[in-house]
Protein backbone atom coordinates (compact mmCIF):
# COMPACT_ATOMS: atom_id res chain seq x y z
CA UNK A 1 -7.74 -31.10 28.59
CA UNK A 2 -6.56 -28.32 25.85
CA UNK A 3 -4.08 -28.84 23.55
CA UNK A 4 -2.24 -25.70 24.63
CA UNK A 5 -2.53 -23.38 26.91
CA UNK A 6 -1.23 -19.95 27.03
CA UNK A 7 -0.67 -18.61 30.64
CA UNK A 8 0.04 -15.25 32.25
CA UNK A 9 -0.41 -12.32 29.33
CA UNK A 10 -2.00 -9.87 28.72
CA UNK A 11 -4.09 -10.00 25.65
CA UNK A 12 -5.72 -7.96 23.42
CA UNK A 13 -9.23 -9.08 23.01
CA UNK A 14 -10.80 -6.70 20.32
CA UNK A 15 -11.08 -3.14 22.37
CA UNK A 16 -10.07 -4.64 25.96
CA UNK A 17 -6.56 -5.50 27.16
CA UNK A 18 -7.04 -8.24 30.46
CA UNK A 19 -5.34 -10.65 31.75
CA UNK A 20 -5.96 -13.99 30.74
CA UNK A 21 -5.39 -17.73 29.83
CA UNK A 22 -5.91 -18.64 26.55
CA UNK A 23 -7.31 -22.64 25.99
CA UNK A 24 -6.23 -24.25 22.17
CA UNK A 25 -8.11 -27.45 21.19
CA UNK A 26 -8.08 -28.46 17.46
CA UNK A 27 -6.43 -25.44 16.03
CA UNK A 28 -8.71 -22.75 17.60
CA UNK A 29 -9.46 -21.22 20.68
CA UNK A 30 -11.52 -23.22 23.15
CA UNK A 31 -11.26 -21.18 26.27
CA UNK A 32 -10.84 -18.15 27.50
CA UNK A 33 -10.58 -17.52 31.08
CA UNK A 34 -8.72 -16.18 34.40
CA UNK A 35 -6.99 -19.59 34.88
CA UNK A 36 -6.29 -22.34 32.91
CA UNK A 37 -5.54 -25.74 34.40
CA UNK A 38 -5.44 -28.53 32.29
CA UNK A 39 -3.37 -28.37 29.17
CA UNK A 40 -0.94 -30.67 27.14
CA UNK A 41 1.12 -27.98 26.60
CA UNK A 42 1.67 -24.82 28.57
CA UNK A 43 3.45 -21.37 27.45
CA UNK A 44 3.92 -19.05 30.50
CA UNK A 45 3.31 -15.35 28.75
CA UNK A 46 3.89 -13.61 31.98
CA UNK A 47 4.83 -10.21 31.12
CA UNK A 48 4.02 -10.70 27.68
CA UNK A 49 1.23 -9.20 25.34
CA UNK A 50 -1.17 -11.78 24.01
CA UNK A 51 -2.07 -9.91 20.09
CA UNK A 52 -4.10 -11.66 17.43
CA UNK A 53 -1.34 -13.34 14.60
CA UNK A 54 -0.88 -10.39 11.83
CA UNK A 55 -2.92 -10.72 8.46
CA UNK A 56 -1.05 -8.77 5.89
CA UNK A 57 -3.49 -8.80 2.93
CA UNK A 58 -0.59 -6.73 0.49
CA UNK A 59 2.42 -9.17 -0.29
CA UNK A 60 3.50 -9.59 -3.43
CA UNK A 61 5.50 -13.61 -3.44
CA UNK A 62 6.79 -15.24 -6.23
CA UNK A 63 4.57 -13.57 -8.40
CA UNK A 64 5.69 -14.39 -12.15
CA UNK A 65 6.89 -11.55 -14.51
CA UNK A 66 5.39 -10.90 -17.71
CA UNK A 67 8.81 -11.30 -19.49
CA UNK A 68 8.61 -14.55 -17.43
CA UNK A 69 11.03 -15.64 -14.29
CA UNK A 70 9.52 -14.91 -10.78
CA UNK A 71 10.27 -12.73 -7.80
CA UNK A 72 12.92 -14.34 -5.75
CA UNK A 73 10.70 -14.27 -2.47
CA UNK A 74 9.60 -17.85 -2.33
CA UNK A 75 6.48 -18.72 -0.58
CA UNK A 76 8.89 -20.71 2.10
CA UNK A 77 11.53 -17.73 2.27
CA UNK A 78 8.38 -14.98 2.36
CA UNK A 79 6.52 -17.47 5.19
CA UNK A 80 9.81 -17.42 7.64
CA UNK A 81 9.54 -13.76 7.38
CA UNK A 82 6.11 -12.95 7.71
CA UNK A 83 6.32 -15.61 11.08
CA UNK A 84 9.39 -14.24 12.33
CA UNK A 85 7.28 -10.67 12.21
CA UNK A 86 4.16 -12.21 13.83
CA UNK A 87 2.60 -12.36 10.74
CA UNK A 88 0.48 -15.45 10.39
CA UNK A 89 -2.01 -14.83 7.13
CA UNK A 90 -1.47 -13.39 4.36
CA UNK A 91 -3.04 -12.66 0.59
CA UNK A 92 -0.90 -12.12 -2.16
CA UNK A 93 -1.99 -11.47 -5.89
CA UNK A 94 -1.87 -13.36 -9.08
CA UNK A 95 -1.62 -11.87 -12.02
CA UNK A 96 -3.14 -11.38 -15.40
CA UNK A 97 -1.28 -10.55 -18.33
CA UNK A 98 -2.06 -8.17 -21.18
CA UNK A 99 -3.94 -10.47 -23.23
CA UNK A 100 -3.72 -13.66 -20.86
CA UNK A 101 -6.58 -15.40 -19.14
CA UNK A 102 -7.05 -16.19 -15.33
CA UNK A 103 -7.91 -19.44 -14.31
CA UNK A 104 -3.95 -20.87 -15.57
CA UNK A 105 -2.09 -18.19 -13.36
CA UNK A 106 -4.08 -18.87 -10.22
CA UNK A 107 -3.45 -22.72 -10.39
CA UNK A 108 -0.38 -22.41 -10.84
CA UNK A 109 0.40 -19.87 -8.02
CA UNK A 110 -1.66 -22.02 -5.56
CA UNK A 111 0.83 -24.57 -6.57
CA UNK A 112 3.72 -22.31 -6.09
CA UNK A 113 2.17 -21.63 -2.10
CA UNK A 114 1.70 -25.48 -1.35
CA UNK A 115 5.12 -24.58 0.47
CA UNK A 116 3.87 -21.87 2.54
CA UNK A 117 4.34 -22.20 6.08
CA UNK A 118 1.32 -19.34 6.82
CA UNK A 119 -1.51 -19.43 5.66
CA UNK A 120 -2.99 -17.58 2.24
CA UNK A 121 -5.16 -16.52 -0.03
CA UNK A 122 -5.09 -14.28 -3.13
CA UNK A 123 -6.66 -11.00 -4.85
CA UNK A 124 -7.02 -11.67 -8.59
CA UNK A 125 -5.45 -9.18 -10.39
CA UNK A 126 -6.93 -7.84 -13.60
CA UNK A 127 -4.81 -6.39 -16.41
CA UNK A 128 -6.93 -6.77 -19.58
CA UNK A 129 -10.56 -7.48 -18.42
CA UNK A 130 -11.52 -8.93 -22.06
CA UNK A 131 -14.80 -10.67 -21.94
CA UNK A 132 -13.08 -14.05 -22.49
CA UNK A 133 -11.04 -13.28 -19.25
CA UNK A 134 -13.94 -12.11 -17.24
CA UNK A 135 -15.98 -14.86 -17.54
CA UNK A 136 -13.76 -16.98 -15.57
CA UNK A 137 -14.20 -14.81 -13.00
CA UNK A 138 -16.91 -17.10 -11.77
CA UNK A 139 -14.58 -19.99 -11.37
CA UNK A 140 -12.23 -17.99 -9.43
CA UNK A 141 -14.98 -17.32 -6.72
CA UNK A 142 -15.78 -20.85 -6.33
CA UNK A 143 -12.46 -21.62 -5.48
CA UNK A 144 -12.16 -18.90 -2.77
CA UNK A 145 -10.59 -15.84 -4.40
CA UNK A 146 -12.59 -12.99 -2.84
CA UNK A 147 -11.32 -10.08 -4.31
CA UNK A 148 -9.65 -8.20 -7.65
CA UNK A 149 -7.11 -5.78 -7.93
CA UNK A 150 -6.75 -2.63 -10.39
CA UNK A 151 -3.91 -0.30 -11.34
CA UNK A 152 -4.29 2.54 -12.43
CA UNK A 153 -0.49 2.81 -13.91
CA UNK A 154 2.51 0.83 -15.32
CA UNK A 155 2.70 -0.12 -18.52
CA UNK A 156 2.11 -3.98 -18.20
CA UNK A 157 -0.88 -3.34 -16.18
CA UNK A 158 -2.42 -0.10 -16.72
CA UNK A 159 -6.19 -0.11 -16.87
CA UNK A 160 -8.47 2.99 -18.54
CA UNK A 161 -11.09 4.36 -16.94
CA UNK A 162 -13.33 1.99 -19.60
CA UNK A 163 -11.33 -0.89 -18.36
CA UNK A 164 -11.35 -0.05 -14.44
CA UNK A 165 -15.22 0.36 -15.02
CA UNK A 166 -15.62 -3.04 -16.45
CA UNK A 167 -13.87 -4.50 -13.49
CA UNK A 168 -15.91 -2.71 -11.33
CA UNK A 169 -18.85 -3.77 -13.01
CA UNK A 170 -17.91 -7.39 -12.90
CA UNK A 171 -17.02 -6.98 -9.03
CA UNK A 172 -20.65 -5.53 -7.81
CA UNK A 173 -21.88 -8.57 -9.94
CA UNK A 174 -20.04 -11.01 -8.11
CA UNK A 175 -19.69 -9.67 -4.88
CA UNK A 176 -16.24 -9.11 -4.58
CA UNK A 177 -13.91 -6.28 -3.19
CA UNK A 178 -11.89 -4.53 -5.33
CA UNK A 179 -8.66 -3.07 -4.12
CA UNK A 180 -6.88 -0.41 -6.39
CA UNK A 181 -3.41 1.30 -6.97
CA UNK A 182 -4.18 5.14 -7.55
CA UNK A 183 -1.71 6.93 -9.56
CA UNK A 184 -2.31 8.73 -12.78
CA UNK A 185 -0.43 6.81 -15.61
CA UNK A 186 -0.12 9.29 -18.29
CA UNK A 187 0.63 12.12 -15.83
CA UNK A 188 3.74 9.90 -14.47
CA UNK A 189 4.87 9.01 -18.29
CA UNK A 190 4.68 12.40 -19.29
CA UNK A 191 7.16 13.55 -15.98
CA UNK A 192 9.29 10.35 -16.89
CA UNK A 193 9.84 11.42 -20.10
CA UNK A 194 10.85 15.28 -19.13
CA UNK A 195 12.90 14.20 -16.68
CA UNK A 196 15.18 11.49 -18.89
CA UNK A 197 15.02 14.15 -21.82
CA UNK A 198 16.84 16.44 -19.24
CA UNK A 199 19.02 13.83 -17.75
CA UNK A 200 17.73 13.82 -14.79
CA UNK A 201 18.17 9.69 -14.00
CA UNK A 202 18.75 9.16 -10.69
CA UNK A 203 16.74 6.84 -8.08
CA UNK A 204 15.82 10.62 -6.52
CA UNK A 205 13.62 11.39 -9.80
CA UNK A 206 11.43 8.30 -9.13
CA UNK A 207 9.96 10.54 -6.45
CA UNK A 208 9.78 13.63 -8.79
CA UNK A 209 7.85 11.62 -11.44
CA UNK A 210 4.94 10.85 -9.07
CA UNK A 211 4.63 13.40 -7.04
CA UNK A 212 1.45 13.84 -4.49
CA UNK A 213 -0.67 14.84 -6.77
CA UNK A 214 -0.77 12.43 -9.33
CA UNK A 215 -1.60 9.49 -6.64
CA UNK A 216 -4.13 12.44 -5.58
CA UNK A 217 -6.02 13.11 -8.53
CA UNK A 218 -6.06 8.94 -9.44
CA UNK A 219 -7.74 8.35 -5.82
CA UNK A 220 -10.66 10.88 -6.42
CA UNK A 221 -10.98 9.59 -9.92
CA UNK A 222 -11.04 5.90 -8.88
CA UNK A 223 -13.36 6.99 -5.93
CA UNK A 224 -16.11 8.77 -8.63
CA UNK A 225 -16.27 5.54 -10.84
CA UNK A 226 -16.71 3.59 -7.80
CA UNK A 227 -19.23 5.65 -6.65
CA UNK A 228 -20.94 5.52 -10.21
CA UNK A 229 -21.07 1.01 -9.96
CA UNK A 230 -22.08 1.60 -7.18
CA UNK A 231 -19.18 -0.94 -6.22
CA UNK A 232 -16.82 -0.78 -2.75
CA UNK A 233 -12.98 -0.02 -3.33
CA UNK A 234 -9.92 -0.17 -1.06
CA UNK A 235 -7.42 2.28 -1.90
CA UNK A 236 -3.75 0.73 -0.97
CA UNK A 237 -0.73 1.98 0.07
CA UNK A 238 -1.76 5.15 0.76
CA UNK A 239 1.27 7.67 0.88
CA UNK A 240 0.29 11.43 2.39
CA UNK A 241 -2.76 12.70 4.39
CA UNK A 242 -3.91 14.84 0.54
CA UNK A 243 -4.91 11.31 -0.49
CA UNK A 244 -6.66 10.17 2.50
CA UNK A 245 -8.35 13.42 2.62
CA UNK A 246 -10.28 12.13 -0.88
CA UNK A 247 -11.00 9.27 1.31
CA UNK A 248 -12.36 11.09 4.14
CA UNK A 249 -14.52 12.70 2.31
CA UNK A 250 -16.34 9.59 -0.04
CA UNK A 251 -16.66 8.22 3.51
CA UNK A 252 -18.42 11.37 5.05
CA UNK A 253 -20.56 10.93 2.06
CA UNK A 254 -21.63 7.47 3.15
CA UNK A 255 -19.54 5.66 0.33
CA UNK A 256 -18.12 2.26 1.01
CA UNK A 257 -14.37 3.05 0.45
CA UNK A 258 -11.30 2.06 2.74
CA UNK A 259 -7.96 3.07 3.09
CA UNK A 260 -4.68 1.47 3.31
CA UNK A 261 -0.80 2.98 4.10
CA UNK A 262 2.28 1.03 5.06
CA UNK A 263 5.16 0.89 7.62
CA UNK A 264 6.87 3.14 5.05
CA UNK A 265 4.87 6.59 4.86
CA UNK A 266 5.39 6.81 8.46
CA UNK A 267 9.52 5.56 8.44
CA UNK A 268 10.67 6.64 5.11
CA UNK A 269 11.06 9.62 3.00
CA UNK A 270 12.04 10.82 -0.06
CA UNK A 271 15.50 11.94 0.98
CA UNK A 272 15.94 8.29 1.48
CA UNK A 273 16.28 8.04 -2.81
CA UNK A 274 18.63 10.76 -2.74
CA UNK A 275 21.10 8.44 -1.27
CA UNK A 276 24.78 8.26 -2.12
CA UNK A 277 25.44 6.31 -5.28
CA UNK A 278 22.97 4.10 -6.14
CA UNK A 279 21.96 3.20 -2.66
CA UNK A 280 18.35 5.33 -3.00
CA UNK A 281 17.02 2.34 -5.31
CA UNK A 282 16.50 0.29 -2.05
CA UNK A 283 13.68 3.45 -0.91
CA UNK A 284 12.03 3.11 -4.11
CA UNK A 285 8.47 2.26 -4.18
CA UNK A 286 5.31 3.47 -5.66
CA UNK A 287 3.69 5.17 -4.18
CA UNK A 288 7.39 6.89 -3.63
CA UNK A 289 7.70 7.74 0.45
CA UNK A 290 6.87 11.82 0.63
CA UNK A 291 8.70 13.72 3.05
CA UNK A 292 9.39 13.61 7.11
CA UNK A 293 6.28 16.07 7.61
CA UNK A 294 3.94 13.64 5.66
CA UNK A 295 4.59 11.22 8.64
CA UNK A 296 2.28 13.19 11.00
CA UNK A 297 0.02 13.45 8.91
CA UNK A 298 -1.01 9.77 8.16
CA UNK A 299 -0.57 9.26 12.16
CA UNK A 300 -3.39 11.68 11.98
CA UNK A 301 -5.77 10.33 9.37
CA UNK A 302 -4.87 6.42 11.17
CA UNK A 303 -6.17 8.45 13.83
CA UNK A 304 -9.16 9.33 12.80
CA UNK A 305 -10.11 5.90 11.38
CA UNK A 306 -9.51 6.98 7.69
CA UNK A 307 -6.77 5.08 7.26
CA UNK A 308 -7.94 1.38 8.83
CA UNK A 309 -5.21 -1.03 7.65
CA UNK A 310 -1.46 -1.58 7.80
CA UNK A 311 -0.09 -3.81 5.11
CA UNK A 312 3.43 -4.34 4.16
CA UNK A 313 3.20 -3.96 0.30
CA UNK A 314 6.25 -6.41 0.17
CA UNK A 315 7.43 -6.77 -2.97
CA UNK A 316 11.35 -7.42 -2.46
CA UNK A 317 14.14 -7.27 -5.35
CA UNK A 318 17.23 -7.76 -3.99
CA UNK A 319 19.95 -5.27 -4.56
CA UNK A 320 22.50 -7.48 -6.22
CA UNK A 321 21.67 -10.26 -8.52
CA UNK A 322 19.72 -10.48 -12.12
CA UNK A 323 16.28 -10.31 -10.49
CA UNK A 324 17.42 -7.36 -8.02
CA UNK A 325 17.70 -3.30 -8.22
CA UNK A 326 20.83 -3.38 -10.39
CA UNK A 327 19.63 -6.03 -13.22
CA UNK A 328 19.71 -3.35 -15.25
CA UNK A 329 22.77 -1.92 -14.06
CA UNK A 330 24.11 0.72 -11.17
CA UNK A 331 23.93 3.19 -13.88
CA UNK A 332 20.12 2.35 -15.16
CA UNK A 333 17.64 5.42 -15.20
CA UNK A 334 14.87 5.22 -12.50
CA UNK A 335 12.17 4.19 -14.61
CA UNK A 336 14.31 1.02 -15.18
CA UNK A 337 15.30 0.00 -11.57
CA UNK A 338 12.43 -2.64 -9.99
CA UNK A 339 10.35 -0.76 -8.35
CA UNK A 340 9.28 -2.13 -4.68
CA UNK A 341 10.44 -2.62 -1.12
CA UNK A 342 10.68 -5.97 1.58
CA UNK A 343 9.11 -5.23 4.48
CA UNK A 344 6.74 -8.58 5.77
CA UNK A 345 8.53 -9.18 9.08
CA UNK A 346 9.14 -5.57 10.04
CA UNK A 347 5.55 -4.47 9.91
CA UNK A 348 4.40 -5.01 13.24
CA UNK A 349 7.52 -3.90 15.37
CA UNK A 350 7.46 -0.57 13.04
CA UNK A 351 3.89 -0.05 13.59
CA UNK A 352 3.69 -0.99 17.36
CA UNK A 353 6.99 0.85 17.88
CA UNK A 354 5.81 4.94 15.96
CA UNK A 355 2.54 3.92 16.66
CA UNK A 356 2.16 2.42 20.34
CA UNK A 357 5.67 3.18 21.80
CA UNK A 358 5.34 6.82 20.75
CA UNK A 359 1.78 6.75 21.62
CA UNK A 360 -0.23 7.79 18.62
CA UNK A 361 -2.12 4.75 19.05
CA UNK A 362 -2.93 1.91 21.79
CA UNK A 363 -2.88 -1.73 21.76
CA UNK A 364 -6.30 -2.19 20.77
CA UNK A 365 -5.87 -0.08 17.73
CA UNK A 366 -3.15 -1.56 16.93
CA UNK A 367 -4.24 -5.21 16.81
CA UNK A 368 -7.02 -3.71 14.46
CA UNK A 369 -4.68 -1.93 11.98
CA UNK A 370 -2.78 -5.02 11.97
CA UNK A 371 -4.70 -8.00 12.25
CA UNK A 372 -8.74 -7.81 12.87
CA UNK A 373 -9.60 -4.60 9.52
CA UNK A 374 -7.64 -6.90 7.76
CA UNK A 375 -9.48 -9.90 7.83
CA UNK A 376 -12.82 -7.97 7.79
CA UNK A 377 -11.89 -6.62 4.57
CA UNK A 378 -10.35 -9.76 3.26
CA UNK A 379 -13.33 -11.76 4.10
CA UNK A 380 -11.58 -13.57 6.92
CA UNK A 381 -13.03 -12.33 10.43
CA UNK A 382 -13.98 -14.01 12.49
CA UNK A 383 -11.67 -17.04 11.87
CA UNK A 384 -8.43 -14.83 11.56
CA UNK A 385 -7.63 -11.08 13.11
CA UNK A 386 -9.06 -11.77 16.78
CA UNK A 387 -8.78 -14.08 20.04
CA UNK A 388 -11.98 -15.00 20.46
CA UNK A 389 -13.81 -18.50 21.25
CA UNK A 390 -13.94 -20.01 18.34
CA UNK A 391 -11.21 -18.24 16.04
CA UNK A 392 -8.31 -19.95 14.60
CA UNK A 393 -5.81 -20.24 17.39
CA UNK A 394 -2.97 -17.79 15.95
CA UNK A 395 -1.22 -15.13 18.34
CA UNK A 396 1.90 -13.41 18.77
CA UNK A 397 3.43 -13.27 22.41
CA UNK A 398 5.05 -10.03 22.66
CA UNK A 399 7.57 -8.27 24.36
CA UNK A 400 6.29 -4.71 24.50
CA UNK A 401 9.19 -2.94 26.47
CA UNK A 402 12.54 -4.89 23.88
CA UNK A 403 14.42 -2.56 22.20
CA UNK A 404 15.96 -4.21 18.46
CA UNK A 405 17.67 -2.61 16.33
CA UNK A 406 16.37 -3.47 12.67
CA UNK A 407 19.01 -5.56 10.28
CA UNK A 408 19.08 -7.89 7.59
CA UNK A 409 19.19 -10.80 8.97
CA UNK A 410 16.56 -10.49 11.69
CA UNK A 411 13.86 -9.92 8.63
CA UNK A 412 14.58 -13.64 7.54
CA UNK A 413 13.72 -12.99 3.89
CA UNK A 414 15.02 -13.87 0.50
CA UNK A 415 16.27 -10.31 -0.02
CA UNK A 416 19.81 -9.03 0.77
CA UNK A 417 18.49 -6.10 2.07
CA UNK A 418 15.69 -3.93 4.14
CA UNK A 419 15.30 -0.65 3.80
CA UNK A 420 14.77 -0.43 7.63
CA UNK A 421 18.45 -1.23 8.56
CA UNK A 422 19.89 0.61 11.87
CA UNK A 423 16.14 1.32 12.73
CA UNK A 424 15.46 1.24 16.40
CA UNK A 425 12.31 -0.19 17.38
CA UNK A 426 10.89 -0.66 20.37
CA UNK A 427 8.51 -3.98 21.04
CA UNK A 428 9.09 -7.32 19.18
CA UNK A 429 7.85 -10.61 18.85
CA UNK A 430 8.89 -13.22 20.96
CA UNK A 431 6.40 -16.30 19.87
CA UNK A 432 4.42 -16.78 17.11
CA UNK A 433 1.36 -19.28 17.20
CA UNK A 434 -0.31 -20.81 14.05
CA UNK A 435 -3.70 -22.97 14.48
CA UNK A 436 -2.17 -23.67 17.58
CA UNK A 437 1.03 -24.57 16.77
CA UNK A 438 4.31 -23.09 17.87
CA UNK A 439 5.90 -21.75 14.75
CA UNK A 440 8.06 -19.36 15.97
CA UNK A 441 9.96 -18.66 19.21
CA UNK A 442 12.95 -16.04 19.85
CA UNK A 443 13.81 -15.95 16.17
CA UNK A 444 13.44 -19.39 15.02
CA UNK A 445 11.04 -20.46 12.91
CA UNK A 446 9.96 -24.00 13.44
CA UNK A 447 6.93 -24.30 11.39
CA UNK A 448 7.07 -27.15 8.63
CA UNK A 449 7.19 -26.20 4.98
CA UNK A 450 3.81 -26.89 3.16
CA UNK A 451 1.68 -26.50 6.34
CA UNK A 452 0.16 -23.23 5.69
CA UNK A 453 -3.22 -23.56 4.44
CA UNK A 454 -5.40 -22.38 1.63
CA UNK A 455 -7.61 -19.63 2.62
CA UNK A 456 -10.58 -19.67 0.57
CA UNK A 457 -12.95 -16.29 1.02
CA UNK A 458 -16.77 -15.55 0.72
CA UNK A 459 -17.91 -12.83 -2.04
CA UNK A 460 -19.09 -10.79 0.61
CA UNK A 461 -15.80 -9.37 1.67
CA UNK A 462 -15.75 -5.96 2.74
């Protein structure tokens, strides 16, 4: 007798699509087989795709500011979206502070995500890797952190190439991954301040100020130091196929280096700033979206395996509000508007939709992009990313053929906005399943606050 039993879909079982039952017992998958007789519970998926729950290992939630407050996506508010999406896993990041320690921020934000409803982990981020900070690096891997994260711009956490070395050099030593934001600070301050000085202050500039090239030249330079640790890096949110192509080639060269893009270099573009008003602040993101040609171009480099993971960078401010776009007000330059985009429940239907429904990709792909690279990078596969025997129960039930149409209040999250609204999407989720639980069906999320759990990770993620 299973605990659930899943009947009738069609499921995505690393690179085959069958036909199959799926058997739950405990919170993981027990069986799977043609037919399934004997369950407690039964969900008929005829019709339906059967696709591994989403890990989404790029979310920024109720992270704190330096100036102090936090982002207004709560871990219960961010964990109704990401379910609603068929997202079931997630890591977000903790910070460090310019002259701030580690071990204080990560307690606290694992007591922040005791109200999670998915489950989570976190990359420690590292903004001033001081020898007093690094040594509780150690700590931080004992508890199940897996991973650090490095930018390579803004002001509050900026790291020089002596400083993104010593992370490196404290990553190789423990084991971890480190996962980087490539774009060249001083290039992007220097454009800032030419464009300001000429009055030139509109959400469009953002774009202007970072243009290809900077994110470019930042994602061979990160890729040499690498190379010189001797240390594996994941370059995120990838933005145009110029970067990848730095990529591409560190990987012909038999380096360890991954790439990352988002639902928004294939959706958005740079027009999108130039928006009436100061509606173009809800497009802004860094990396800012390039242009409608760029699009086929990361299709391409997804394509040829370059490009392995989907995330959502979420990071939602709100447009109204103190903590949103216009805290600074509608008139505020670019380089003052919060930079960063929602996006947690519409990853998958984005991706499936350009990528499966306009065929660029197929299911198993998909799944991978979305779920199973994921977890190998975070550290997480085999429990999370796959149905197999053995895995943590969680799966979306899909219906691949649904048109939506993309709005507000279909994302479920604490922001008063998406930047996809009016999009047309083809494929959407019609169950989520968490450790076997039922957590979402047609829109409602019935998944108990505090019953995500804490996803502790191996140093040998990668």
């Amino acid at each position: 007798m299973f605990d659930l039993a899943i009947r009738g879909g069609t499921a995505v079982l690393g690179d085959t699509v069958a036909r199959c039952d799926i058997g739950i017992s405990d919170g993981r998958i027990a069986a799977i087989a043609d037919r399934i007789e004997t369950a407690a519970q039964v969900i008929d998926a005829t019709g339906q795709l059967v696709l591994p729950g989403g890990v989404d290992t790029h979310c920024h939630i109720e992270e704190p500011f330096p100036e102090g407050g936090f982002q207004e996506e709560s871990w219960e508010s961010a964990s109704r979206s990401a379910l609603a999406g068929g997202t079931t896993s997630v890591v977000a990041h903790t910070p460090q502070f310019k002259g701030g320690m580690l071990l204080d921020q990560h307690r606290a934000a694992r007591a922040r995500a005791a109200s999670a409803m998915i489950d989570y982990g976190f990359h420690q981020i590292i903004a001033d890797p001081s020898p007093a900070a690094m040594a509780e690096i150690p700590t931080l891997v004992a508890d199940g952190v897996g991973s650090l994260k490095a930018f390579m711009t803004y002001d509050a956490l900026h790291l020089d190439d002596a400083a993104f070395l010593r992370v490196l050099q404290a990553a190789k030593r423990h084991g971890l991954m480190v996962h980087v934001h490539c774009e060249n600070h001083d290039a992007i301050r220097l454009a800032t301040e030419a464009l300001l000085a000429a009055g030139c202050t509109a959400p469009k500039y953002h774009a202007t100020s970072r243009p290809p090239v900077v994110e470019r030249e930042a994602t061979g330079r990160a890729i040499a130091l690498a190379e010189l640790v001797g240390q594996p890096i994941q370059v995120f949110h990838v933005s145009c196929a110029e970067v990848a192509e730095e990529i591409a080639r560190a990987q012909a060269r038999g380096l360890p280096v991954k790439g990352e893009t988002c639902p928004q270099y294939v959706t958005l573009t740079a027009d999108d700033m130039d928006r009436p008003g100061f509606e173009g602040a809800k497009f802004m993101c860094s990396p800012a979206p390039r242009m409608a040609a760029d699009h086929e171009g990361i299709w391409a480099m997804i394509r040829r395996g370059v490009l392995d993971v989907v995330t959502s960078d979420h990071c939602g401010f709100s447009f109204e509000g103190v903590r949103g776009k216009a805290r600074n007000g509608r008139d505020a330059s670019f380089d003052a508007i919060p930079n960063g985009i929602p996006g947690l429940a519409a990853r998958l239907p984005i991706i499936f939709s350009e990528g499966v429904s306009k065929g660029w990709i197929g299911l198993p792909a998909f799944a991978k992009l979305v779920a199973e690279n994921p977890a190998r990078i975070a550290g997480l596969y085999p429990r999370k990313g796959v149905i197999a025997v053995g895995s943590d129960a969680d799966l979306v039930l899909w219906d691949a053929s649904r048109p939506v149409t993309i709005t507000n209040a279909l994302m479920q999250h604490a922001i008063d906005y998406t930047p996809y609204e009016g999009m047309q999407v083809t494929g959407w989720p019609a169950a989520t399943i968490r450790r076997g639980e039922l957590a979402m069906r047609d829109g409602e999320v019935l998944a108990r606050p505090g019953s995500g759990q804490w996803l502790p990770r191996g140093p040998a993620a990668g």
